[in-house]
Protein backbone atom coordinates (compact mmCIF):
# COMPACT_ATOMS: atom_id res chain seq x y z
CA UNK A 1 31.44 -12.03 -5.34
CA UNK A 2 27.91 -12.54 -4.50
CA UNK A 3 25.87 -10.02 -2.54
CA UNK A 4 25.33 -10.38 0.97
CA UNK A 5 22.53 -7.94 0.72
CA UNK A 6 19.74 -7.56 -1.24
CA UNK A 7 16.02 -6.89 -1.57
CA UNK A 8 13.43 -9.21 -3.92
CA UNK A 9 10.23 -8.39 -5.21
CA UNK A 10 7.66 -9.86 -6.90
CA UNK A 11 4.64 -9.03 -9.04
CA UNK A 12 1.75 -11.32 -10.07
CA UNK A 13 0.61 -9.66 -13.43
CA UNK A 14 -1.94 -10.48 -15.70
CA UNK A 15 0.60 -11.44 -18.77
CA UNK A 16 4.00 -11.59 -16.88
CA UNK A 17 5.24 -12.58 -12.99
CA UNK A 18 8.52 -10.42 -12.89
CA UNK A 19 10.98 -11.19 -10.03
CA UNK A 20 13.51 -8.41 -9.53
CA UNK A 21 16.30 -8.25 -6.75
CA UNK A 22 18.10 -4.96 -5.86
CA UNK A 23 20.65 -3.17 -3.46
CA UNK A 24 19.49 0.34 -1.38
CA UNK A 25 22.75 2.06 -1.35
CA UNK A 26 23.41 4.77 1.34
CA UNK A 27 22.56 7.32 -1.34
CA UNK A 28 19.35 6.55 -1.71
CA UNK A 29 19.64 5.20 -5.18
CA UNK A 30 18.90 1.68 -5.97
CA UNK A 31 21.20 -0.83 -8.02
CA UNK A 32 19.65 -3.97 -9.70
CA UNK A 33 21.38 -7.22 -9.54
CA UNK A 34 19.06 -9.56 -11.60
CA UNK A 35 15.86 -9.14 -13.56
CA UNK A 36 13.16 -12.63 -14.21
CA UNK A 37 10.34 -12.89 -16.21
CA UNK A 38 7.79 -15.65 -16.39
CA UNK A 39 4.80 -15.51 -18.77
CA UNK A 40 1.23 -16.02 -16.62
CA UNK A 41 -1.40 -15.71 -19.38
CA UNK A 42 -2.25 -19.38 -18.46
CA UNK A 43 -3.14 -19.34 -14.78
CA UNK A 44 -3.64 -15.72 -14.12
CA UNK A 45 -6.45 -13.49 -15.56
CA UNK A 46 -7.30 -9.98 -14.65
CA UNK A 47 -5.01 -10.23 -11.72
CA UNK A 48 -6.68 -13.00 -9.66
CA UNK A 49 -5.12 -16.69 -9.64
CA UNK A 50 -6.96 -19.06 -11.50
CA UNK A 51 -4.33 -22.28 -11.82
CA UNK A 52 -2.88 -22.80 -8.00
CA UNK A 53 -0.17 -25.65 -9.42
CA UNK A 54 0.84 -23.23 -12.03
CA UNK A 55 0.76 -20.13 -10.24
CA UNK A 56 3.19 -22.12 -7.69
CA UNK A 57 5.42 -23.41 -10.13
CA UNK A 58 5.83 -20.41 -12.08
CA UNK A 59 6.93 -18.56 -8.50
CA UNK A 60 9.47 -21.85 -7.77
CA UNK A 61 11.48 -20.91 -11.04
CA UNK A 62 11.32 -16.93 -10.36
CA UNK A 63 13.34 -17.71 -7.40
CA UNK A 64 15.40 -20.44 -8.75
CA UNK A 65 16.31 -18.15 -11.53
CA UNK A 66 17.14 -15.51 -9.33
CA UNK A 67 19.11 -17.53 -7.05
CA UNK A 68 21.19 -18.51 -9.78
CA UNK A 69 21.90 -14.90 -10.72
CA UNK A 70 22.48 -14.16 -7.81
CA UNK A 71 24.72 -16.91 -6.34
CA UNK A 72 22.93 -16.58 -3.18
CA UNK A 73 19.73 -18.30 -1.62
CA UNK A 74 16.49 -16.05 -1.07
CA UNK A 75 14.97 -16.06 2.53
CA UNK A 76 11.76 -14.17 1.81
CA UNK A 77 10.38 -12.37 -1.20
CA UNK A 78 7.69 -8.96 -1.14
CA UNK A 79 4.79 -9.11 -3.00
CA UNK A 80 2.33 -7.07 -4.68
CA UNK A 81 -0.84 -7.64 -4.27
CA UNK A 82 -3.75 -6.19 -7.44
CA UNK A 83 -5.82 -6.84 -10.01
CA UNK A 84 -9.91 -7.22 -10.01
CA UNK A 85 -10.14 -8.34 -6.74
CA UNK A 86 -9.40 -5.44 -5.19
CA UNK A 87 -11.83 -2.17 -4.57
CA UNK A 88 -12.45 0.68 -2.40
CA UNK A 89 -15.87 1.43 -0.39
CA UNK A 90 -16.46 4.48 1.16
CA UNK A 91 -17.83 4.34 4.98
CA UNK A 92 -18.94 6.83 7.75
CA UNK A 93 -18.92 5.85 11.45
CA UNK A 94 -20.93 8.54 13.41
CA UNK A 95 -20.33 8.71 17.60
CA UNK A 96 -22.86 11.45 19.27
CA UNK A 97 -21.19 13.06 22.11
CA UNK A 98 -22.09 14.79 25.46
CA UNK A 99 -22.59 19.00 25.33
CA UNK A 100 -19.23 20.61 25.68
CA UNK A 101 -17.09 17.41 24.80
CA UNK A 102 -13.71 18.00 23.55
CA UNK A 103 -12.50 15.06 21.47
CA UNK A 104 -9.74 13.11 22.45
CA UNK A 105 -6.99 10.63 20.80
CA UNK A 106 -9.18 8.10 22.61
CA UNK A 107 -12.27 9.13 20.60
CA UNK A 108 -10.32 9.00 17.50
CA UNK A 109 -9.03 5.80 17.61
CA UNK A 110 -12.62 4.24 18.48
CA UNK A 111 -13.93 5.72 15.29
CA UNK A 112 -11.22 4.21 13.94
CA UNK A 113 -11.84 0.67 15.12
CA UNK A 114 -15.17 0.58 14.35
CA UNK A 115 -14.44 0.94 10.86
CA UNK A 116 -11.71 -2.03 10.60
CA UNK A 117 -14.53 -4.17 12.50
CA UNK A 118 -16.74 -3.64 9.69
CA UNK A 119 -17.43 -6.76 7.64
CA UNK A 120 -18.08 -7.42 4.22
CA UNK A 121 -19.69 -10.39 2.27
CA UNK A 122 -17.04 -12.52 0.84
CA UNK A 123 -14.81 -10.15 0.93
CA UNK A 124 -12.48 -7.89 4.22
CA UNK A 125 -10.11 -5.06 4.56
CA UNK A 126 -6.54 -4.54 3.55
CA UNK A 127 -6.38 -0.87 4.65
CA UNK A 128 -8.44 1.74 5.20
CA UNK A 129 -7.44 5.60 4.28
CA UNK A 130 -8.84 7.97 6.57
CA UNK A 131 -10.64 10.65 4.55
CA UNK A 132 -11.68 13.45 6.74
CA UNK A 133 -13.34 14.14 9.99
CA UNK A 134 -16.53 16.02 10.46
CA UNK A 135 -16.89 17.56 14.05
CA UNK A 136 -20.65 19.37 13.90
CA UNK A 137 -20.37 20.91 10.96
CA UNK A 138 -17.00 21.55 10.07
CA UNK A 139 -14.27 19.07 7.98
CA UNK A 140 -11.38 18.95 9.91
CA UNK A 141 -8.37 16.52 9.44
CA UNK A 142 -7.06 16.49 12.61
CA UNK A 143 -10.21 16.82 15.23
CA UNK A 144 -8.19 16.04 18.66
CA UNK A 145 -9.09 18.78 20.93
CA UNK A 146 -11.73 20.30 19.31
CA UNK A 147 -14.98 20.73 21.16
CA UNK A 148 -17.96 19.21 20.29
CA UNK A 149 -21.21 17.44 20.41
CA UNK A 150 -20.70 14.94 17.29
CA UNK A 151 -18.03 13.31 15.46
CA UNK A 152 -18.37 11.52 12.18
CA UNK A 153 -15.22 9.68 10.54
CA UNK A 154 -15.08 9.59 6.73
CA UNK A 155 -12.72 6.36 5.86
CA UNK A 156 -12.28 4.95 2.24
CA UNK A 157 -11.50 0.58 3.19
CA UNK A 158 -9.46 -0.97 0.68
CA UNK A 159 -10.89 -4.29 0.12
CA UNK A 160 -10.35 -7.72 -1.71
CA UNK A 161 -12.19 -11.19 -1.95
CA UNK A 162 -11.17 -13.23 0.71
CA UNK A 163 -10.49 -16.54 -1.69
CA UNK A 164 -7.97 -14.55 -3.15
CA UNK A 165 -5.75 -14.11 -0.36
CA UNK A 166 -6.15 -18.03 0.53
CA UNK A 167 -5.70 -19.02 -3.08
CA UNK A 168 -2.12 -16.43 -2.97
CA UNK A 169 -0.86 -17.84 0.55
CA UNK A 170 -1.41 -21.39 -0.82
CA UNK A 171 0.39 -21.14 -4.16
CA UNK A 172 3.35 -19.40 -1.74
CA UNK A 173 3.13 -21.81 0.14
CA UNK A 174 3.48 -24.74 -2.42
CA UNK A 175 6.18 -23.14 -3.86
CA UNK A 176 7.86 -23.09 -0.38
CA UNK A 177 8.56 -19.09 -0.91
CA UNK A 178 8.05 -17.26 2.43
CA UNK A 179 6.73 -13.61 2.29
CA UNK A 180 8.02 -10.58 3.74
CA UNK A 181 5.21 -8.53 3.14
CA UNK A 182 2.40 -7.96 0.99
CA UNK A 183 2.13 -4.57 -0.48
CA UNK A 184 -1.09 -3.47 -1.94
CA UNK A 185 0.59 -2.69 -5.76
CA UNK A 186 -1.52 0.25 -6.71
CA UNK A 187 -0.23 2.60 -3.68
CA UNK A 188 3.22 0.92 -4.03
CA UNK A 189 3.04 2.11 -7.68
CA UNK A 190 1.56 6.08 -6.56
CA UNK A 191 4.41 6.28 -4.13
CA UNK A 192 7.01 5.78 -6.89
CA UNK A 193 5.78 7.51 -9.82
CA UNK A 194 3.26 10.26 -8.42
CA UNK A 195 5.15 13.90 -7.18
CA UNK A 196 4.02 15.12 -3.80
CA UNK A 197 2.80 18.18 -5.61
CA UNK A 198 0.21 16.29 -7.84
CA UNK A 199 -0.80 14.15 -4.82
CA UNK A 200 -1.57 17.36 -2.83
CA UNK A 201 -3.07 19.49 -5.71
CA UNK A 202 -5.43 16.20 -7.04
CA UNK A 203 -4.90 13.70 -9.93
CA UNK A 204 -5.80 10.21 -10.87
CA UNK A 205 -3.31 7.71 -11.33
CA UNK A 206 -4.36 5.21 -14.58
CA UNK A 207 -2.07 1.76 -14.85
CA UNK A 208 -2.92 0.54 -17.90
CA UNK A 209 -2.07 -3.41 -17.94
CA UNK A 210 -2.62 -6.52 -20.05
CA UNK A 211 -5.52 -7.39 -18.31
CA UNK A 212 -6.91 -4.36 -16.29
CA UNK A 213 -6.64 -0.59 -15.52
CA UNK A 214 -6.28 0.47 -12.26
CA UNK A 215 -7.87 3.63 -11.13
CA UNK A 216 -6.20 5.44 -8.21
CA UNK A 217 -7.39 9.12 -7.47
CA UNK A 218 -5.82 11.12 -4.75
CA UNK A 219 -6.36 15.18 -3.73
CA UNK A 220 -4.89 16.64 -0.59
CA UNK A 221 -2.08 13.99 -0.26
CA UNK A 222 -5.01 11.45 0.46
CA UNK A 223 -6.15 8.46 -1.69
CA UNK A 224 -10.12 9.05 -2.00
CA UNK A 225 -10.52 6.31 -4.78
CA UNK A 226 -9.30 3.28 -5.87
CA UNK A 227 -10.89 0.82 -8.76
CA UNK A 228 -9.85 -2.09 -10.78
CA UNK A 229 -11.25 -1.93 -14.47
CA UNK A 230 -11.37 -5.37 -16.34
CA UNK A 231 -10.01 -3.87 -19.28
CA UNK A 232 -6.86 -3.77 -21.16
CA UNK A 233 -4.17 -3.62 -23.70
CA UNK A 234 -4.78 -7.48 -24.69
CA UNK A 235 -8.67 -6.63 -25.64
CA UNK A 236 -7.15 -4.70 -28.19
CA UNK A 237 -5.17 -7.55 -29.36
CA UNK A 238 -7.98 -9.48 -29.22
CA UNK A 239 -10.24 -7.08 -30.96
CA UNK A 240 -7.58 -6.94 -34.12
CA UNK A 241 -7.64 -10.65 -34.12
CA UNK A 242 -11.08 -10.61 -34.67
CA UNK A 243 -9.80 -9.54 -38.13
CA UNK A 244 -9.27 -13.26 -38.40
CA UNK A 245 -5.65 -13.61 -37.82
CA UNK A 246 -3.63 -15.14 -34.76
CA UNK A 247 -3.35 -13.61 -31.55
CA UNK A 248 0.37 -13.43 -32.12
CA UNK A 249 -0.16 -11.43 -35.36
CA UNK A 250 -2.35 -9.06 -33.87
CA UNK A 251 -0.26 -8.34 -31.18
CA UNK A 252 2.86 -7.36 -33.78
CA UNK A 253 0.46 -5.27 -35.58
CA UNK A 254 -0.61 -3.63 -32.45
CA UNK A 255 2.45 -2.61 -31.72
CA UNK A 256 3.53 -1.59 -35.00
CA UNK A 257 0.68 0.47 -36.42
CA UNK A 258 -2.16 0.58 -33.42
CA UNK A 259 -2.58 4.29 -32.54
CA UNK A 260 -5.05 5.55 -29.89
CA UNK A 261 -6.13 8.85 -31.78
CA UNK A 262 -6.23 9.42 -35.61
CA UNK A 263 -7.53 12.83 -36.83
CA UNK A 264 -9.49 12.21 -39.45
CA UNK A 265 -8.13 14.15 -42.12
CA UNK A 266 -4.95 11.91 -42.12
CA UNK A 267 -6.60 8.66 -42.59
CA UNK A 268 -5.89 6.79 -46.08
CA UNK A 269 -8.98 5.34 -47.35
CA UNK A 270 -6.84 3.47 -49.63
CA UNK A 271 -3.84 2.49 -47.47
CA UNK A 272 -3.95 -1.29 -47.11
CA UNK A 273 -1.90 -2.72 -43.60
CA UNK A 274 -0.09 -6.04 -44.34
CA UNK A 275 -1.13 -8.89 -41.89
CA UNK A 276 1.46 -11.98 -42.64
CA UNK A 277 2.53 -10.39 -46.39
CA UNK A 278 -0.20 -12.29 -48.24
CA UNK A 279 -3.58 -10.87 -46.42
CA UNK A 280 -4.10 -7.11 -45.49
CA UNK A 281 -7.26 -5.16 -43.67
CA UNK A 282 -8.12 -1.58 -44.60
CA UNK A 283 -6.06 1.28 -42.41
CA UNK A 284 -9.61 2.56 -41.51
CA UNK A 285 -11.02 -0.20 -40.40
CA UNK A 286 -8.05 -1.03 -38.14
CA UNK A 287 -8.19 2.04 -37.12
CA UNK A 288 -11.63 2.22 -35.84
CA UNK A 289 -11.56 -1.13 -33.91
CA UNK A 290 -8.03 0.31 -32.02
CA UNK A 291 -10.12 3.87 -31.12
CA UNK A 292 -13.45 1.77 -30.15
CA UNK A 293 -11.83 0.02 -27.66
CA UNK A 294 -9.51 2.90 -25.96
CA UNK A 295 -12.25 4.86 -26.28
CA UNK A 296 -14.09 1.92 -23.65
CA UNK A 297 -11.18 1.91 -21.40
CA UNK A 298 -11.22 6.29 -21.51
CA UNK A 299 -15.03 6.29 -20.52
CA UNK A 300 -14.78 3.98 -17.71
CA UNK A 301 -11.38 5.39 -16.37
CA UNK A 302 -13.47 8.68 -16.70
CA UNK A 303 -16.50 7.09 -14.78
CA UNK A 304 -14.41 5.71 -12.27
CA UNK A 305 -13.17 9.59 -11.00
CA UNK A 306 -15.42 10.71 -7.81
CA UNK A 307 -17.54 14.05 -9.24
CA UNK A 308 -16.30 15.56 -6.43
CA UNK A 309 -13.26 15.45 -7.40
CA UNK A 310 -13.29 16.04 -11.28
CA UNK A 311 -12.87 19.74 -11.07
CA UNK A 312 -10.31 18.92 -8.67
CA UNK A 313 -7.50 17.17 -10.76
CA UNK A 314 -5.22 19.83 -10.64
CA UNK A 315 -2.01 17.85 -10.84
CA UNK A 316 -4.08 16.15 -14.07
CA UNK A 317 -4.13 12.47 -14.86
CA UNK A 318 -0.83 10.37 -15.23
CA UNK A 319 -0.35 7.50 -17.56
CA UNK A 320 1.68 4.32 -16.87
CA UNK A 321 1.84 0.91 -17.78
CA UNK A 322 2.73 -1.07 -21.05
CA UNK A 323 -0.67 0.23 -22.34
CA UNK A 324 0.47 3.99 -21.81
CA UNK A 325 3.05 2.96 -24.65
CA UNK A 326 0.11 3.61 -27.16
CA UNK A 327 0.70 6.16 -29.95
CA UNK A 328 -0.84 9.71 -29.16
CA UNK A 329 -2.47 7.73 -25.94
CA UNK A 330 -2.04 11.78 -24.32
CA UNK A 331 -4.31 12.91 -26.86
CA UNK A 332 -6.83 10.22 -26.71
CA UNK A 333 -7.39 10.90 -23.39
CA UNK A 334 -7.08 14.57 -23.16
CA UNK A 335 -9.39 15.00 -25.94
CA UNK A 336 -11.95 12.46 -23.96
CA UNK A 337 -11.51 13.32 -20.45
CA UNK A 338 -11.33 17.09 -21.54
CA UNK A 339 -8.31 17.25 -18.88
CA UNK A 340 -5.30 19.75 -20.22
CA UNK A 341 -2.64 18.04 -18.35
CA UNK A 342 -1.63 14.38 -18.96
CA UNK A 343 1.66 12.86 -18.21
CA UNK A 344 3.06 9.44 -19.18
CA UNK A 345 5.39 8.20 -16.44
CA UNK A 346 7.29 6.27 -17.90
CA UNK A 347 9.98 5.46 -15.14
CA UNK A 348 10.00 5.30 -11.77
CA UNK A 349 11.21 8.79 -9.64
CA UNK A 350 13.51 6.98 -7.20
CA UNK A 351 17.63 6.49 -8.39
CA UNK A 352 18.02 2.95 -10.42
CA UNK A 353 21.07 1.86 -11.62
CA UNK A 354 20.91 -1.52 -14.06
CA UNK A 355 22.52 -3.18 -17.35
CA UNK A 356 19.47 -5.09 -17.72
CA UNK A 357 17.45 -3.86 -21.05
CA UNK A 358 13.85 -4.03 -19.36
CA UNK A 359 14.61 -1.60 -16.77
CA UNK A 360 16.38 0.30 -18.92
CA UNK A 361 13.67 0.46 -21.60
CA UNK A 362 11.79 2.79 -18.81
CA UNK A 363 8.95 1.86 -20.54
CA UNK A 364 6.59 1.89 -17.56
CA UNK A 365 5.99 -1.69 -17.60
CA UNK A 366 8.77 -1.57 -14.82
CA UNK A 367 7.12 0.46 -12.55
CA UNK A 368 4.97 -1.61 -9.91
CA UNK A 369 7.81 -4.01 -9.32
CA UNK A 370 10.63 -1.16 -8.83
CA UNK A 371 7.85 0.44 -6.61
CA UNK A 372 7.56 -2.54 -4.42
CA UNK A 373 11.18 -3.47 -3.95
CA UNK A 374 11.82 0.78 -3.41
CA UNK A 375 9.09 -0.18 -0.41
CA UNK A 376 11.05 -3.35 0.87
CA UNK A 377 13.48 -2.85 4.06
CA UNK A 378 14.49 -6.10 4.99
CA UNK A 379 17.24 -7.78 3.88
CA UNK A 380 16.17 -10.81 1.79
CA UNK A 381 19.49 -12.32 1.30
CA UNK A 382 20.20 -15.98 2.38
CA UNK A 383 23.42 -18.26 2.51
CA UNK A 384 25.90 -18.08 -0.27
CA UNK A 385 25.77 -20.72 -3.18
CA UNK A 386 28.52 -22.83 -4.06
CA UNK A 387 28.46 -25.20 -6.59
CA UNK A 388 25.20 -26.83 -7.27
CA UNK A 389 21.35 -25.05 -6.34
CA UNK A 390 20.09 -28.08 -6.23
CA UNK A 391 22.63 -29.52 -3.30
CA UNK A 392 22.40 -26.69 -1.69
CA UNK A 393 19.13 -25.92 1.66
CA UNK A 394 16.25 -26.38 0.28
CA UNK A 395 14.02 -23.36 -0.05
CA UNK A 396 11.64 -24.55 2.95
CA UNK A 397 14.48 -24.47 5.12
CA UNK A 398 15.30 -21.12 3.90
CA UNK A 399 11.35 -19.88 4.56
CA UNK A 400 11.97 -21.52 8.61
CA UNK A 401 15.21 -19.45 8.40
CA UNK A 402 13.12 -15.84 7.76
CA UNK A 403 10.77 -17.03 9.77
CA UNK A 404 13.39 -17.62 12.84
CA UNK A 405 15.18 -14.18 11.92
CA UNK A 406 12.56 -11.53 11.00
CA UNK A 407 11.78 -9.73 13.68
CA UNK A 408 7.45 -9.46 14.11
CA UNK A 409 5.71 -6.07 13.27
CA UNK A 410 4.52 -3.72 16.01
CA UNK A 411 0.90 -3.03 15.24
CA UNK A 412 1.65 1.26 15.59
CA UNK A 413 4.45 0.37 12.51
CA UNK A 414 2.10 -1.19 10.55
CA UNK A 415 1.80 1.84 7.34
CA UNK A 416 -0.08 2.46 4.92
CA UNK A 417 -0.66 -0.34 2.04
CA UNK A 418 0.67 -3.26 3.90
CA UNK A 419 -1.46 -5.95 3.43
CA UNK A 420 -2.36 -7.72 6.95
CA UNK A 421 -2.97 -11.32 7.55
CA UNK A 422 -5.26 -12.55 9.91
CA UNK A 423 -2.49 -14.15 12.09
CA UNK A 424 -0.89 -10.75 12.65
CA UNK A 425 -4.15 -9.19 13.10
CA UNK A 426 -4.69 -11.54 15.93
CA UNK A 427 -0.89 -11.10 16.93
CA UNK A 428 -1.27 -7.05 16.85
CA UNK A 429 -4.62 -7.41 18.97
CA UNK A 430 -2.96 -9.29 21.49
CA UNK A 431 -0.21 -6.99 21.78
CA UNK A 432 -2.84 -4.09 21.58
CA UNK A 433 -4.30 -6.41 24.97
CA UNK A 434 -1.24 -6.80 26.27
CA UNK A 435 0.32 -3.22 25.95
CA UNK A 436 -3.18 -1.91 27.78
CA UNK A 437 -2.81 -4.36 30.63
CA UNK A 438 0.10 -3.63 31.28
CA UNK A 439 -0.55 0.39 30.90
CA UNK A 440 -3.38 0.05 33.04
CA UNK A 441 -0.98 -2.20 35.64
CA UNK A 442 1.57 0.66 35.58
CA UNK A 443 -0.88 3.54 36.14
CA UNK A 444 -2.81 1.49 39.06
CA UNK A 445 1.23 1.31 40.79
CA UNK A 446 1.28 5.06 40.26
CA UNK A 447 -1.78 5.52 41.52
CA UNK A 448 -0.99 3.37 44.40
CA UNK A 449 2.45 5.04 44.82
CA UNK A 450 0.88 8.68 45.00
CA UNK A 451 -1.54 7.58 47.54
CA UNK A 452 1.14 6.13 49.34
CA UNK A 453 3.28 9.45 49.44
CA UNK A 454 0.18 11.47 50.28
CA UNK A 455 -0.54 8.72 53.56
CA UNK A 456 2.81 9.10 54.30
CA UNK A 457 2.91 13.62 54.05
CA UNK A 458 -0.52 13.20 56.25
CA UNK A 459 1.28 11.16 59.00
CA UNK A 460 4.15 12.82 58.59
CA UNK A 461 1.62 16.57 59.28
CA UNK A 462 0.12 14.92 61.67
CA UNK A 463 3.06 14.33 63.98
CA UNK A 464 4.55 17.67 63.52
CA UNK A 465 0.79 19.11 64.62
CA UNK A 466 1.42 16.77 67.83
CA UNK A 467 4.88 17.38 68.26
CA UNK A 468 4.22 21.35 68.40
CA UNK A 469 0.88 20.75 70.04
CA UNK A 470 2.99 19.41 72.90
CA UNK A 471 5.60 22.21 72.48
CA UNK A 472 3.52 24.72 73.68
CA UNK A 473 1.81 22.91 76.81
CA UNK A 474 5.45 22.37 78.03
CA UNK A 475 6.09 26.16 77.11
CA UNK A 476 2.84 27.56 78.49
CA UNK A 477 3.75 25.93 81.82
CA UNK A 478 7.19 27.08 81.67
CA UNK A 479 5.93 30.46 80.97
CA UNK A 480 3.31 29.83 84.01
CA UNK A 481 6.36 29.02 86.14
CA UNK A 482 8.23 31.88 85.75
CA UNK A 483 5.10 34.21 85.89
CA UNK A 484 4.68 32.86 89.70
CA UNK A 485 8.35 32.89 90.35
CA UNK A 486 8.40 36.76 89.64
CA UNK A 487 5.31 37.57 91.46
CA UNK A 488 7.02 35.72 94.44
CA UNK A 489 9.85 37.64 94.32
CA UNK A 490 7.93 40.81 94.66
């Protein structure tokens, strides 16, 4: 029976686009119902798109393929969204305040809007992680209702190149694939192989890829760094080929004698390693080209850690990725990086249940994918299939279908990592607009009301001060009367 529920995701790596679709039960725990790969050495490098047509294609048979598992048309897909063309850049907004000012929401929220207006050549914010505030002299991380006479707002703005995102919409376009969201990968990733514990206490998250390294550091539950290196497992392959021998060769030798750290005393000067049965290269000399380059990729994974925040790493640094598959990669980079604790996370944390070998593997090269469909919420599921894909609605009709059903974003649900097109920035300042009109509208009626009530308690005073004032002239002459009467009478 096909599902009538499901969730897809999709990742754009360097070497492979993976499409995965899977079921939230009520448990928690997450079943997978189909598993696609697609090689995408050709068209994308480093994480950025290079080919459009290809990129496009390659996307159209993802979802074909998946369809076809799973008997059931796709409305929408997520997507992660990495590689080189993201960064982070610290900024500060300052706002000087009168003497004896206690800071409001208000306040808050303009430092905060002053830092999502900031603009940046070529390139504009995805998100922006509020570091810390500093209210005079003091770091606080909630500031509302504190008194003072300046306010400064720390913020780290995730950013990426702005051809990018067009180049990404087009190919999704093309391919006639509409999106649910766009997740930024690297926090997807954090939230589904870091522990809250080594969030809190500090570490630095490395993803080693085909292509690049990502860099994420976080201390106090916050993210205070995030960097793309262009550097990965493939310039090792490339750096054994040198050894003039295929690509293809080097990569099976990679994987069946590369080793990040060799001590010294157990290299064989005279052990000869077997390159296609009839050529060989030294053991040392392999060796030394496999260390060079990890050592690069250590030093600048290093380099990339804040110095704040290097005595800091308490939770330590934690390996993932098919790079993080390296022999004695722990010991490479504890004996570079001088850090104790290293951890290879090999799998994600949340539940999965699947048959399919690649998930099963936990090999980390899993983990961004399963991290972005754990982060998906809407049901992606479309008709049911029978018969023939091809003469069944075409995929575009499916994309006017999500469009029709989804329900649009309120800008206060908007979390963290969600990537934000400029169409729903411009919907979600309109609403902002909107939602302040009509706030304003409703407190000018109140306003309006109260004085109403408070004409109405004055009129209503007013007439009992008559209405008595008139008591007693009728009473005082009554009394007057009766005061002659008596006197009469006597």
């Amino acid at each position: 029976m096909a599902p009538k529920e499901f969730i897809v995701a999709i990742e754009l790596g360097s070497s492979k686009m993976t499409g995965v679709a899977g079921k939230k039960n009520m448990d928690g725990s997450i079943s997978i119902l189909a598993v696609v790969k697609e090689d995408s050495s050709s068209f994308i490098r480093k994480g950025v798109i290079y080919n459009i047509d290809k990129t496009a294609q390659c996307i159209t048979n993802i979802v074909k393929r998946l369809t076809t598992q799973l008997k059931t048309s796709i409305v929408h897909v997520y997507v992660g969204v990495g590689g080189q063309s993201i960064c982070s850049n610290k900024n500060v907004i300052v706002k000087n305040l009168p003497a004896d000012t206690i800071v409001t929401q208000e306040m808050v929220n303009e430092l905060m809007d002053a830092n999502r207006n900031m603009s940046y050549q070529e390139q504009e914010i995805l998100d922006a992680a509020t570091q810390e505030y500093k209210v005079d002299n003091q770091y606080q991380i909630d500031p509302v209702g504190i008194q003072c006479t300046r306010l400064e707002g720390n913020f780290l703005n995730i950013l990426w190149r702005k051809e990018f995102y067009r180049k990404l919409n087009k190919c999704f376009d093309i391919a006639e694939v509409a999106i649910a969201e766009m997740y930024l990968a690297p926090l997807a990733l954090a939230d589904s192989v870091l522990t809250d514990a080594e969030k809190r206490s500090g570490c630095a998250l490395v993803d080693m890829g085909a292509d690049t390294t990502t860099v994420s550091v976080y201390y106090k539950n916050i993210l205070r760094h995030l960097a793309v290196i262009p550097l990965g497992s493939n310039n090792i392959t490339k750096d054994i080929a040198s050894l003039q021998m295929e690509e293809s060769q080097a990569e099976e030798m990679k994987l069946k004698y590369a080793s990040a750290w060799t001590d010294n005393s157990d290299i064989d000067n005279s052990l000869m390693l077997s390159i296609d049965g009839e050529r060989s290269v030294e053991s040392r000399k392999f060796i030394e080209i496999v260390e060079g380059r990890i050592e690069e990729i250590i030093e600048n994974v290093w380099f990339q850690v804040p110095s704040e925040y290097v005595d800091r790493l308490l939770g330590g640094i934690i390996l993932t990725g098919g790079g993080a598959n390296l022999k004695n990669i722990e010991t490479a980079f504890r004996n570079r990086t001088h850090v104790e604790k290293i951890r290879i996370a090999r799998f994600v944390q949340q539940s999965i249940s699947a048959k399919d070998p690649l998930i099963n593997a936990q090999n980390g090269m899993m983990n961004t994918v399963l991290g972005l469909l754990a982060k998906g919420d809407m049901n992606c599921a479309g008709q049911e299939i029978n018969g023939d894909l091809f003469n069944n609605q075409h995929p575009a009709a499916n994309s006017q279908q999500a469009a029709q059903t989804r329900e649009p974003r309120k800008p206060n649900e908007i979390e963290p990592g969600v990537v934000i097109t400029e169409a729903e920035k411009q919907k979600a300042e309109e609403e902002r607009r909107r939602k302040e009109e009509e706030e304003e509208a409703q407190r000018q009626r109140e306003i309006e009301e109260a004085e109403r009530r408070q004409r109405e308690l004055e009129e209503a005073e007013r007439k009992k001060r008559k209405e008595n004032s008139g008591f007693k002239k009728i009473w005082g002459k009554v009394k007057k009367l009766v005061g002659d009467a008596i006197t009469e009478d006597e």
